[in-house]
Protein backbone atom coordinates (compact mmCIF):
# COMPACT_ATOMS: atom_id res chain seq x y z
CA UNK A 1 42.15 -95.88 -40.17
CA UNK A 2 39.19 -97.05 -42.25
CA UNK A 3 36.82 -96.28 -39.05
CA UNK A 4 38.48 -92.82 -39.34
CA UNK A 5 37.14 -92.24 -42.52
CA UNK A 6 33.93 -93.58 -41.82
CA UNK A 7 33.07 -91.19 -38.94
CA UNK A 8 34.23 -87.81 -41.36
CA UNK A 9 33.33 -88.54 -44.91
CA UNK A 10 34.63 -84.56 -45.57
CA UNK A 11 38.65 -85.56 -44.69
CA UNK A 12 39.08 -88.44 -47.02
CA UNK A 13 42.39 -87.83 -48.40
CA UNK A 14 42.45 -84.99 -48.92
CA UNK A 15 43.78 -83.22 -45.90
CA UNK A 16 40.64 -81.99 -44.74
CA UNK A 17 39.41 -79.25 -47.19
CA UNK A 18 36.25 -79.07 -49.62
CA UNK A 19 36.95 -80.88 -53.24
CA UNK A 20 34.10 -78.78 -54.87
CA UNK A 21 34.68 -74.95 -56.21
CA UNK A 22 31.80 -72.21 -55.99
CA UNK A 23 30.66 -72.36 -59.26
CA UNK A 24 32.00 -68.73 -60.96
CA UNK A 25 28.16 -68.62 -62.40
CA UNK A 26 26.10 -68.61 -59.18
CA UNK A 27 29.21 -65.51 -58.08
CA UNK A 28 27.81 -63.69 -61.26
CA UNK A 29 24.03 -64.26 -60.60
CA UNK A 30 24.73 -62.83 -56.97
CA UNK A 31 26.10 -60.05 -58.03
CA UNK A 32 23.59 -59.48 -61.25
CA UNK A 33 20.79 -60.18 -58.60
CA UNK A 34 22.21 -57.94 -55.89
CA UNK A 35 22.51 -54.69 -58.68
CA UNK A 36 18.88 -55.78 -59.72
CA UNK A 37 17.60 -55.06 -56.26
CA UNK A 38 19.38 -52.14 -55.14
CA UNK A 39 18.35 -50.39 -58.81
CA UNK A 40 14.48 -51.80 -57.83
CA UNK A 41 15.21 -50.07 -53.85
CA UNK A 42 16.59 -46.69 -55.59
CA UNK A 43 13.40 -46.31 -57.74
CA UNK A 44 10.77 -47.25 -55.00
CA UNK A 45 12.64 -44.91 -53.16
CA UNK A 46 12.64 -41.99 -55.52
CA UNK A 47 9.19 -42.88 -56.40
CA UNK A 48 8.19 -42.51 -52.14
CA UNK A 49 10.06 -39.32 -51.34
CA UNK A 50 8.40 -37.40 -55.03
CA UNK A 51 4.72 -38.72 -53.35
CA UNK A 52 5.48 -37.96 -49.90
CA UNK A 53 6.78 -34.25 -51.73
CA UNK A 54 3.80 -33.81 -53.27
CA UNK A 55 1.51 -34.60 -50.22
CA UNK A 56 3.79 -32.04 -47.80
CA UNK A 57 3.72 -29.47 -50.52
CA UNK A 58 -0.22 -29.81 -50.58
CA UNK A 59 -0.79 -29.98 -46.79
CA UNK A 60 1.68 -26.92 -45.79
CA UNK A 61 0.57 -24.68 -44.14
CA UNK A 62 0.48 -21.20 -46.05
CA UNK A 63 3.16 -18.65 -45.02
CA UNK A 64 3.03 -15.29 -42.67
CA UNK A 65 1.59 -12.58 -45.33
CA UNK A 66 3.92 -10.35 -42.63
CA UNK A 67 7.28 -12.63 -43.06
CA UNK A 68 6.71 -12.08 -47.80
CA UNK A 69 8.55 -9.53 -48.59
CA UNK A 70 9.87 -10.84 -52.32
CA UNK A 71 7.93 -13.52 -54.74
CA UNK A 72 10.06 -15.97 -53.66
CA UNK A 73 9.11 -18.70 -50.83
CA UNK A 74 12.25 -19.27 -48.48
CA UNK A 75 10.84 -22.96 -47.84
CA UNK A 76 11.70 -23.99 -51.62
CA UNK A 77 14.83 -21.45 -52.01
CA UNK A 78 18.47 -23.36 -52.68
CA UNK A 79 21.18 -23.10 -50.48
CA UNK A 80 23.24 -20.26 -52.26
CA UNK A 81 19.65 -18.20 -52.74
CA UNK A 82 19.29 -18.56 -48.88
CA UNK A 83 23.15 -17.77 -47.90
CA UNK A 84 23.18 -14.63 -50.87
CA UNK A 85 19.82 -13.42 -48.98
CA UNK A 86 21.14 -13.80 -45.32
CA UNK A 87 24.26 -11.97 -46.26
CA UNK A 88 22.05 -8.97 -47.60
CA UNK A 89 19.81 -8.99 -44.91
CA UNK A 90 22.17 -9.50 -41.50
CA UNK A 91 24.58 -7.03 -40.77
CA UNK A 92 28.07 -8.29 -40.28
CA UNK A 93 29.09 -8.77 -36.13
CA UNK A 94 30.89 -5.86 -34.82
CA UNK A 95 33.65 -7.06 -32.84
CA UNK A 96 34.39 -5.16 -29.72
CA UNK A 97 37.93 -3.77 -29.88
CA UNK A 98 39.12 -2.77 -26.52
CA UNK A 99 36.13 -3.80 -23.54
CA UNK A 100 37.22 -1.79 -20.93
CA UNK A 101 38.06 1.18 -22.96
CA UNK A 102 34.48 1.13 -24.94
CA UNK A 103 32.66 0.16 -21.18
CA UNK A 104 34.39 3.39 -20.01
CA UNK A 105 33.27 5.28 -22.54
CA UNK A 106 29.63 4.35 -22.01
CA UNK A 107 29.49 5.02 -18.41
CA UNK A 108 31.26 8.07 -18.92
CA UNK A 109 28.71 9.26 -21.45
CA UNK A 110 26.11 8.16 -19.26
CA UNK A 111 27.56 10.20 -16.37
CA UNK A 112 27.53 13.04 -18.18
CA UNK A 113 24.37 13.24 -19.62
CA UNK A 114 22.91 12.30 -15.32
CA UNK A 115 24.71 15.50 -14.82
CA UNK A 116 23.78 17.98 -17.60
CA UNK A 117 20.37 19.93 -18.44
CA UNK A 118 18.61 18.84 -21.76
CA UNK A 119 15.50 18.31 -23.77
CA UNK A 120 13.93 14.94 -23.43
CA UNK A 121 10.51 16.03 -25.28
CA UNK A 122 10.58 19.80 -26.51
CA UNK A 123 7.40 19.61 -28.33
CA UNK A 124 5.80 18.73 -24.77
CA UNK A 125 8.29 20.77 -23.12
CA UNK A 126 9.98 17.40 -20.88
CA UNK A 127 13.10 18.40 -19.69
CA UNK A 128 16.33 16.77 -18.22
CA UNK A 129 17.95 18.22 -14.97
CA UNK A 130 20.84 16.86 -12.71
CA UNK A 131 20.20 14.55 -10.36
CA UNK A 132 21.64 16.90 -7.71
CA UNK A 133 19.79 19.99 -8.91
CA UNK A 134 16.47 17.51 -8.83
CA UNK A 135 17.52 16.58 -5.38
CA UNK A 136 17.37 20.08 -4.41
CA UNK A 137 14.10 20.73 -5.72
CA UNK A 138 12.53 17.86 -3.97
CA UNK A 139 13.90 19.13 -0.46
CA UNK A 140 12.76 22.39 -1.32
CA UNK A 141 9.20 22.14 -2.77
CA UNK A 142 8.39 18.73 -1.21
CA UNK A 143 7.03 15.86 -2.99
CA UNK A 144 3.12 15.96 -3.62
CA UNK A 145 0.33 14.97 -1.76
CA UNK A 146 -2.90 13.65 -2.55
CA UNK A 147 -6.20 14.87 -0.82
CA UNK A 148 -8.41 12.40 1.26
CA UNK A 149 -11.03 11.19 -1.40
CA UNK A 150 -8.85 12.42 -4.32
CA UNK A 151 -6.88 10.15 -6.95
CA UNK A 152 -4.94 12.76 -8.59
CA UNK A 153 -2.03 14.47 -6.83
CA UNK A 154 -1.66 17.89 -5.92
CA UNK A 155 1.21 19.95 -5.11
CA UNK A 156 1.74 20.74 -1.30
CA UNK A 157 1.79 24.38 -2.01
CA UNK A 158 -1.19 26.60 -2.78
CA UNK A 159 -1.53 30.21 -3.50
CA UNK A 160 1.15 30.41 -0.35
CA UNK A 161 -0.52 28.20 2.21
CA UNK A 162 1.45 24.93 3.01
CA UNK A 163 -0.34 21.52 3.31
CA UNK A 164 0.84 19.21 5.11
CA UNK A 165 -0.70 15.74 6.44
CA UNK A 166 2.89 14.09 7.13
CA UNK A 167 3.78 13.93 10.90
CA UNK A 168 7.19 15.18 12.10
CA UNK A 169 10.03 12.59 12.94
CA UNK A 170 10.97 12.70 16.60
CA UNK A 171 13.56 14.77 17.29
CA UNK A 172 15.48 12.56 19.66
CA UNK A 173 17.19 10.30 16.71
């Protein structure tokens, strides 16, 4: 037993656990030291993000004279200046109610106005036909041709003559 004792000086009768206490002082110095240092890391902080502030603020780059439309700069707005201003500017998403019934609607309207006479440009005097009346007109007039050495076109009839440079299809298909 006394060789016991000699080769672990910690387990000397005392069942194997530490005699001494942590002193309750060097617990409050700790702590006083730790709330020193994370004051000291807020400050340096603070005092970094006001210079690295300032330096951005002098080094931006000026904004869009097109994008200003009030005296206020959107970079340096709040968050309830920017969400008021978005709400005034956006419009509000219209939801589609019924797809198919709205897509029908479209092409139906789209139909209509394929099939139908109307002015695209009165002051010029541009107007729409049908497509089937168009078709007609095409078969019947031809489409025009351009003279050798010419670069505008030219209808293929003249004062009553017919011009044609286009060779007939064979007749056998």
């Amino acid at each position: 037993m006394s060789d016991e004792h000699r080769k672990n000086p910690h387990s000397a009768g005392n069942g194997g656990f530490e005699e001494e206490d942590l002193r309750p002082m060097a617990v409050f110095y700790f702590m006083a030291g730790l709330a020193v240092v994370t004051v000291m890391v807020y400050f340096v902080l603070t005092g970094a993000y006001s210079i690295l502030m300032k330096y951005d603020r002098r080094h931006q780059t000026p904004v869009n004279p097109m994008a200003v439309r009030t005296n206020t700069d959107p970079r340096t707005m709040k968050l309830d200046q920017m969400q008021t201003r978005l709400e005034n500017t956006f419009p509000k998403p219209v939801l589609e109610r019924n797809e198919g019934e709205e897509l029908s609607t479209n092409v139906r309207d789209q139909d209509d106005m394929l099939a139908s006479y109307g002015w695209v440009d009165q002051k010029n005097g541009i107007v729409r036909i049908p497509i089937d009346r168009a078709m007609d007109l095409l078969a019947q007039r031809g489409l025009p041709v351009r003279p050798e050495g010419s670069t505008t076109a030219v209808p293929e009839k003249q004062s009553g003559k017919t011009k044609s440079t286009a060779k007939p299809a064979p007749a056998g298909n």
